[in-house]
PDB file of N, CA and C in Angstrom:
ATOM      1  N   UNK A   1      84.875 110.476 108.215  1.00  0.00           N
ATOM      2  CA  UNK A   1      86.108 111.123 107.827  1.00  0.00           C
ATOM      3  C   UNK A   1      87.221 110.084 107.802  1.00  0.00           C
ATOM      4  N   UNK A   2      88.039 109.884 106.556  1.00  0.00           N
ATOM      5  CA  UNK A   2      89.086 109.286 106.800  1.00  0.00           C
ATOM      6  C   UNK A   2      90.108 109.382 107.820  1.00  0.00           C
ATOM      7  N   UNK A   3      90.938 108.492 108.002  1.00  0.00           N
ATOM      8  CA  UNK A   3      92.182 108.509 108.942  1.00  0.00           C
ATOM      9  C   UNK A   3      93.348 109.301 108.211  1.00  0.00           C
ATOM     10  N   UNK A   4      93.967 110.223 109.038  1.00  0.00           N
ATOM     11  CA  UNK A   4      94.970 110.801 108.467  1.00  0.00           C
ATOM     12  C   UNK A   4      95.748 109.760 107.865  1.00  0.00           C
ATOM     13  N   UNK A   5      97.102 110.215 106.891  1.00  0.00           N
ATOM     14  CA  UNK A   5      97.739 109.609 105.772  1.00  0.00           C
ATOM     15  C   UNK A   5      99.125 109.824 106.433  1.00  0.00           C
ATOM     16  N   UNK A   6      99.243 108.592 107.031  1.00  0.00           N
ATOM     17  CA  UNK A   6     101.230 108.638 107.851  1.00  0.00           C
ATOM     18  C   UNK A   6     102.358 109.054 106.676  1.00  0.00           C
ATOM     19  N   UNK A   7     103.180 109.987 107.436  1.00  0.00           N
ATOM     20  CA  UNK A   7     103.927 110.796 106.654  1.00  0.00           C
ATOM     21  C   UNK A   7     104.909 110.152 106.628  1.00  0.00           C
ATOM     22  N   UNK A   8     106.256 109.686 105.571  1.00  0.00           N
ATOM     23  CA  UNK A   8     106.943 108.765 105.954  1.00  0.00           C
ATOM     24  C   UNK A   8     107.929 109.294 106.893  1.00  0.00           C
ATOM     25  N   UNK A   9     108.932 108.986 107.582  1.00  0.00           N
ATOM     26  CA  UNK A   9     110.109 109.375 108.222  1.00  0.00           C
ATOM     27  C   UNK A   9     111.496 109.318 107.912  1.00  0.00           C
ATOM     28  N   UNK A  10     111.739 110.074 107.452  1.00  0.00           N
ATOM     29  CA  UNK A  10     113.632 109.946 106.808  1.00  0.00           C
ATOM     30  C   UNK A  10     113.895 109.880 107.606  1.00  0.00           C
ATOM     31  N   UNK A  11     115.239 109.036 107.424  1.00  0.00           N
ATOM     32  CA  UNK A  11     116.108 108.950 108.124  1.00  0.00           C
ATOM     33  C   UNK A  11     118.024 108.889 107.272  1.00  0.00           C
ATOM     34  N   UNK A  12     118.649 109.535 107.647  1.00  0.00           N
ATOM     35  CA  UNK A  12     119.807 109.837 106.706  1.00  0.00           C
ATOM     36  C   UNK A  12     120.843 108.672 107.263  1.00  0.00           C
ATOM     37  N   UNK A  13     121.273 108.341 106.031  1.00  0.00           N
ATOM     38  CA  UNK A  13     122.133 106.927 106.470  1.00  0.00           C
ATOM     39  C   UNK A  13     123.491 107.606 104.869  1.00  0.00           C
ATOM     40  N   UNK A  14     124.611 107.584 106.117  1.00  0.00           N
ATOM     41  CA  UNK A  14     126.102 107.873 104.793  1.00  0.00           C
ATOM     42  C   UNK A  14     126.672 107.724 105.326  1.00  0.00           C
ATOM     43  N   UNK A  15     127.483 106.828 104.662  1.00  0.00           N
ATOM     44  CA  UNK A  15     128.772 106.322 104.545  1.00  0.00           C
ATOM     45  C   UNK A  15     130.184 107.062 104.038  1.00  0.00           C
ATOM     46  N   UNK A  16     129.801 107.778 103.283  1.00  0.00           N
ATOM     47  CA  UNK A  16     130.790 108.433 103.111  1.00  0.00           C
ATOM     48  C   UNK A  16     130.602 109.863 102.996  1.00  0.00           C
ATOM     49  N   UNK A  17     131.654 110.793 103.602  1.00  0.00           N
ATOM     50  CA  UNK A  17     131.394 112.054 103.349  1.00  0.00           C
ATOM     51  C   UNK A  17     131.305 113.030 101.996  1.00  0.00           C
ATOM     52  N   UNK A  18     131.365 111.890 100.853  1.00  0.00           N
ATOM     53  CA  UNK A  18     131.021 112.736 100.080  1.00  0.00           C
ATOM     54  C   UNK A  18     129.607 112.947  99.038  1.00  0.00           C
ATOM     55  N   UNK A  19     128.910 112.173  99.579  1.00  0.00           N
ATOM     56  CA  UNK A  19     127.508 111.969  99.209  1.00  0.00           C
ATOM     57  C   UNK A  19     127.068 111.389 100.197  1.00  0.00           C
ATOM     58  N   UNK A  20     125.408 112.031 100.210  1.00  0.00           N
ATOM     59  CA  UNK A  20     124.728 111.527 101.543  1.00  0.00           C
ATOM     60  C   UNK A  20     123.241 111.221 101.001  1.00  0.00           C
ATOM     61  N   UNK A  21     122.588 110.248 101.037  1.00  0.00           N
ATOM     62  CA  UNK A  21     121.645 109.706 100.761  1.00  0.00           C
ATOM     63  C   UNK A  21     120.384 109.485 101.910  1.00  0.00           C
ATOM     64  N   UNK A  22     119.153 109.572 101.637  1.00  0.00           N
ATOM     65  CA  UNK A  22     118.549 109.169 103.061  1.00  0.00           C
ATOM     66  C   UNK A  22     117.231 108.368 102.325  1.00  0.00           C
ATOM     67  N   UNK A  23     116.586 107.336 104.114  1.00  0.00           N
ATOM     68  CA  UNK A  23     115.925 105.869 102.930  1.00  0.00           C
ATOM     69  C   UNK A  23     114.628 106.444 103.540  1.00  0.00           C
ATOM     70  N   UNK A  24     113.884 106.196 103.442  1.00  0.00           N
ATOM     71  CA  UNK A  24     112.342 106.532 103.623  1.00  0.00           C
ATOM     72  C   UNK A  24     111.654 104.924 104.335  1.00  0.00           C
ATOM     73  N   UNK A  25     111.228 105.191 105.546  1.00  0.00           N
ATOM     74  CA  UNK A  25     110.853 104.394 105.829  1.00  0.00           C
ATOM     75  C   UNK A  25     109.189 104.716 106.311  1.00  0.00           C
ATOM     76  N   UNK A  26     108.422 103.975 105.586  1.00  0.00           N
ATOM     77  CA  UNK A  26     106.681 104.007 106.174  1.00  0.00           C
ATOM     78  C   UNK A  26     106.395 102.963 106.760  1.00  0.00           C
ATOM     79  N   UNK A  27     105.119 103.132 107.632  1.00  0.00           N
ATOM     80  CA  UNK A  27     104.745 102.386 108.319  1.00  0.00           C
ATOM     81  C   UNK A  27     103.222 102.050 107.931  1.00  0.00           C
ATOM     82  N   UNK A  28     102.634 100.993 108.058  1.00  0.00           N
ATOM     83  CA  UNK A  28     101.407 100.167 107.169  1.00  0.00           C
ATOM     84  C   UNK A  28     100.277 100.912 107.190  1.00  0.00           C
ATOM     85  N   UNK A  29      99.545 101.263 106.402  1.00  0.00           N
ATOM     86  CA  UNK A  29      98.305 101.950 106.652  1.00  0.00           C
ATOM     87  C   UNK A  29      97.250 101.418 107.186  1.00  0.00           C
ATOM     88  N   UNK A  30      97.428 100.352 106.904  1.00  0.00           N
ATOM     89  CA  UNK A  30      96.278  99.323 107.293  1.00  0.00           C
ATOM     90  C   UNK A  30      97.419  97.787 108.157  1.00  0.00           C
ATOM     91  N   UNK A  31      96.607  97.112 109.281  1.00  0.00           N
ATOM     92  CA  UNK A  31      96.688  96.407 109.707  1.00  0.00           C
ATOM     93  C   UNK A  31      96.814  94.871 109.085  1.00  0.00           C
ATOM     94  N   UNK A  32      97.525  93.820 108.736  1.00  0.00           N
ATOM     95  CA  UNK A  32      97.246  92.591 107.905  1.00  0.00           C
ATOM     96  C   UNK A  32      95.547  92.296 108.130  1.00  0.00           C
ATOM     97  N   UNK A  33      94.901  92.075 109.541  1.00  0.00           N
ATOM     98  CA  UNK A  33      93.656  91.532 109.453  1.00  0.00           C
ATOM     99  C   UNK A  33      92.735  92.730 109.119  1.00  0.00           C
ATOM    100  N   UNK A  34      93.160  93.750 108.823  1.00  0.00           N
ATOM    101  CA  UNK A  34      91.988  95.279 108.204  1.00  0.00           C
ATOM    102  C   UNK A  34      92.502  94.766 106.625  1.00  0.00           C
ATOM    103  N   UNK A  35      93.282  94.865 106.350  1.00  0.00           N
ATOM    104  CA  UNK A  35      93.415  94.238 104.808  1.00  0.00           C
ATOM    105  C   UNK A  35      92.410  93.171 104.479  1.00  0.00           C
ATOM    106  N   UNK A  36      92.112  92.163 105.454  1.00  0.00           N
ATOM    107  CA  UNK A  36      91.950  91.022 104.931  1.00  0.00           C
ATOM    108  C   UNK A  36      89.999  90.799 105.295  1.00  0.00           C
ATOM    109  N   UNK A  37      89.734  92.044 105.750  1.00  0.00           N
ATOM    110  CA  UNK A  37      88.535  91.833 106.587  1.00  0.00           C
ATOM    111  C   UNK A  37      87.781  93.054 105.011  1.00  0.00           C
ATOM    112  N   UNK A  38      88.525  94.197 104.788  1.00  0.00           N
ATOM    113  CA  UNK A  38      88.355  95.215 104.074  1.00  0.00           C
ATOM    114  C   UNK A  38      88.732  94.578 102.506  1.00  0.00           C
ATOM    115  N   UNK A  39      88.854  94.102 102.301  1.00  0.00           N
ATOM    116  CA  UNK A  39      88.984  92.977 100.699  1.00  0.00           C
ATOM    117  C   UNK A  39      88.057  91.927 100.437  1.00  0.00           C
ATOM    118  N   UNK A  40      87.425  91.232 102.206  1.00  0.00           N
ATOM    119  CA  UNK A  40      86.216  90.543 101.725  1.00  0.00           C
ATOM    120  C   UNK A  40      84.865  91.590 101.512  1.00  0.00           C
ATOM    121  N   UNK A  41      84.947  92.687 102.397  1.00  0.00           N
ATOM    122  CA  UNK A  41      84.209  93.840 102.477  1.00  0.00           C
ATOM    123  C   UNK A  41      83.931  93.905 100.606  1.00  0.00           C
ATOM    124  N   UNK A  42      84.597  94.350 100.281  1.00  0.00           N
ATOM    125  CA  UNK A  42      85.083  95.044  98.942  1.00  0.00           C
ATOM    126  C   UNK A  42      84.610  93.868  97.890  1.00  0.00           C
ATOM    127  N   UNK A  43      84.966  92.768  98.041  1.00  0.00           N
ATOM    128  CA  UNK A  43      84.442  91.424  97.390  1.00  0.00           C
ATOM    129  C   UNK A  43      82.844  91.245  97.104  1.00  0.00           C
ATOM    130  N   UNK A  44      82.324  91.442  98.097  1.00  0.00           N
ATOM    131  CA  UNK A  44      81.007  91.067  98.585  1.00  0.00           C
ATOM    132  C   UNK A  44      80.250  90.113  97.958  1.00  0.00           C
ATOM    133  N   UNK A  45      79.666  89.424  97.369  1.00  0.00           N
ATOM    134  CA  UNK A  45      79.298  88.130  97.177  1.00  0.00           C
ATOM    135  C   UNK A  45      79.968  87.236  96.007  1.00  0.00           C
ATOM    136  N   UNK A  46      80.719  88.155  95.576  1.00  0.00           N
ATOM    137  CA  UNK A  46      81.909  87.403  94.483  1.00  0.00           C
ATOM    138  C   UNK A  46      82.556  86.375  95.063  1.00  0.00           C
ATOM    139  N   UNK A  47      83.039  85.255  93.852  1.00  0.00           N
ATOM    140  CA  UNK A  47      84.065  84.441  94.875  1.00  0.00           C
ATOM    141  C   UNK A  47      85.181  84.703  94.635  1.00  0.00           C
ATOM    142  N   UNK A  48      86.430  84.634  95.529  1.00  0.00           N
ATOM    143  CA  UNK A  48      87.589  84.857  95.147  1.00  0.00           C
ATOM    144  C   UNK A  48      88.174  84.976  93.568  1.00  0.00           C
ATOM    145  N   UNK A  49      87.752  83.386  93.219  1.00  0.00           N
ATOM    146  CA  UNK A  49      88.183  83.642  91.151  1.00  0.00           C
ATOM    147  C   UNK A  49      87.468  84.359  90.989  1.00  0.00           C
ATOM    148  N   UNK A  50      85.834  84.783  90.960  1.00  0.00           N
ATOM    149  CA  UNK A  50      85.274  86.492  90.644  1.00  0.00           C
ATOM    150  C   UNK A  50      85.547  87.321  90.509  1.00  0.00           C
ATOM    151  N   UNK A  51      86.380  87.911  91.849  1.00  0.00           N
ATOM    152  CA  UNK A  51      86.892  89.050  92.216  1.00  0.00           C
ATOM    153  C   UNK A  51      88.441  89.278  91.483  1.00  0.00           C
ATOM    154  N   UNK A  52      89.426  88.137  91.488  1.00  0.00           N
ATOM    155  CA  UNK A  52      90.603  88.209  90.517  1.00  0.00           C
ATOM    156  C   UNK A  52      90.386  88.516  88.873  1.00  0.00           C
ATOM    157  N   UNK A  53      89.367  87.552  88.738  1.00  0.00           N
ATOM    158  CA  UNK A  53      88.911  88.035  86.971  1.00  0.00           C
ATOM    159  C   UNK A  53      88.665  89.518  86.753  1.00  0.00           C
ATOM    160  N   UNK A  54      87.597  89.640  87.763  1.00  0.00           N
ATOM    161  CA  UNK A  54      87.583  91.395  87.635  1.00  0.00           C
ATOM    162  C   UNK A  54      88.548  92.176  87.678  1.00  0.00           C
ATOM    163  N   UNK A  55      89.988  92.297  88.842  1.00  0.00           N
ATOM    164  CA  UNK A  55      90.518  92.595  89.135  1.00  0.00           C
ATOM    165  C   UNK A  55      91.499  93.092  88.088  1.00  0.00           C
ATOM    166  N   UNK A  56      92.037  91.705  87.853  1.00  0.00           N
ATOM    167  CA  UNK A  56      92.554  91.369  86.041  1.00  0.00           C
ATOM    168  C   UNK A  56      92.055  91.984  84.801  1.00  0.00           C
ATOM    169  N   UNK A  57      90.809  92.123  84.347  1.00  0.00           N
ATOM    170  CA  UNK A  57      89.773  92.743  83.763  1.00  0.00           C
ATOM    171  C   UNK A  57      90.191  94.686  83.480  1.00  0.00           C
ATOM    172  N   UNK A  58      90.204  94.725  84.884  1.00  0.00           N
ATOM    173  CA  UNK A  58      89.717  96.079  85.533  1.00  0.00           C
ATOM    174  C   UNK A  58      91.691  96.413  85.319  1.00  0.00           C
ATOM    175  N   UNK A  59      92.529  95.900  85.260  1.00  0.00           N
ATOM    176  CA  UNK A  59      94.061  95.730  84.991  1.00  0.00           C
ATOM    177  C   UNK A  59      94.291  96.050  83.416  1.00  0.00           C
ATOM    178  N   UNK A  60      93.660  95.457  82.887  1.00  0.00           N
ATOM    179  CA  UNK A  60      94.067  94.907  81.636  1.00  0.00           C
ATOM    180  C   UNK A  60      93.485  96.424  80.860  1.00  0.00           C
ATOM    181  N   UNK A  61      91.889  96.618  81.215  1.00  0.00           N
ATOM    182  CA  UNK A  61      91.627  97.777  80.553  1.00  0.00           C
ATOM    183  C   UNK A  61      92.433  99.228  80.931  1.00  0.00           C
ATOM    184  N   UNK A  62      92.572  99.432  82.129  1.00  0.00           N
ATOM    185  CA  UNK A  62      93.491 100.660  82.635  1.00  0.00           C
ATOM    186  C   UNK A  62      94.706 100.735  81.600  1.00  0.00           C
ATOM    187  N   UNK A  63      95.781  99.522  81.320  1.00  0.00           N
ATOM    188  CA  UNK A  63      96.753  99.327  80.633  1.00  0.00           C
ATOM    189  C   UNK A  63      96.212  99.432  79.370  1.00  0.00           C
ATOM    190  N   UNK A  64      95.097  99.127  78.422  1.00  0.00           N
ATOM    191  CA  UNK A  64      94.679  99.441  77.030  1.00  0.00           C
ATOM    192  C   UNK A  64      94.632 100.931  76.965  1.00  0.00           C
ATOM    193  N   UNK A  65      93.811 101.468  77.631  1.00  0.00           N
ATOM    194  CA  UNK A  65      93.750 102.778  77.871  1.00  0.00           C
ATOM    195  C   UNK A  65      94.526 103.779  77.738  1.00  0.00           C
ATOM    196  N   UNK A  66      95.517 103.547  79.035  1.00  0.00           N
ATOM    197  CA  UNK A  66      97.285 104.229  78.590  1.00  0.00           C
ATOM    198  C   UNK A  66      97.838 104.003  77.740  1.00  0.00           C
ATOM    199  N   UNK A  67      97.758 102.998  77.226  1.00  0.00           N
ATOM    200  CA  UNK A  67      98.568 102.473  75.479  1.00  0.00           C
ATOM    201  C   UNK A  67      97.902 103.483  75.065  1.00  0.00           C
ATOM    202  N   UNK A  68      96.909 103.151  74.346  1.00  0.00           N
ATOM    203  CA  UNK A  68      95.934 104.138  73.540  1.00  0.00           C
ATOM    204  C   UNK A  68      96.368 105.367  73.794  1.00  0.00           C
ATOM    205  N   UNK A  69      96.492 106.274  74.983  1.00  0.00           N
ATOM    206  CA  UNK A  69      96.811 107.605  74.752  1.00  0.00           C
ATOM    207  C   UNK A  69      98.134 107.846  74.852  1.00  0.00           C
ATOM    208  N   UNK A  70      98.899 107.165  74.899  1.00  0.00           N
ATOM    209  CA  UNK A  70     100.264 106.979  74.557  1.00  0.00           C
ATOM    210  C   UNK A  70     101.332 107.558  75.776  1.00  0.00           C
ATOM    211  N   UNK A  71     100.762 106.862  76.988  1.00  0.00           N
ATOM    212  CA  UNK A  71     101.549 107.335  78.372  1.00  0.00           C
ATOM    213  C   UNK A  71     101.842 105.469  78.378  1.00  0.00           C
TER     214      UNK A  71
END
């Protein structure tokens, strides 16, 4: 089962009383070394330029795609 999905936390910040704005602040879903452990995971015998070409690849077609249907 996945890990629940952190909800962000407003917090209201104004300056003036006649508009009031509030900023959204989240906190990381993942850890820097779970990023970095979960990307070689995800890699798996590719090498780094491998995995960017694909990446790029896998970029480039998503963006043809949406052109094409006109979003």
């Amino acid at each position: 089962m996945a890990p629940p999905v952190p909800q962000p936390q407003p917090t209201a910040s104004s300056s003036s009383s006649s508009s009031s704005s509030t900023v959204k602040h989240f906190e990381r879903y993942f850890a820097p070394a779970e990023v970095e452990y979960l990307t070689t995971v995800a890699r798996g015998k590719q090498s780094i330029r491998q995995a960017e070409g694909t990446r790029l690849a896998a970029c480039a077609f998503a963006e043809f795609v949406g052109a094409r249907l006109g979003l």
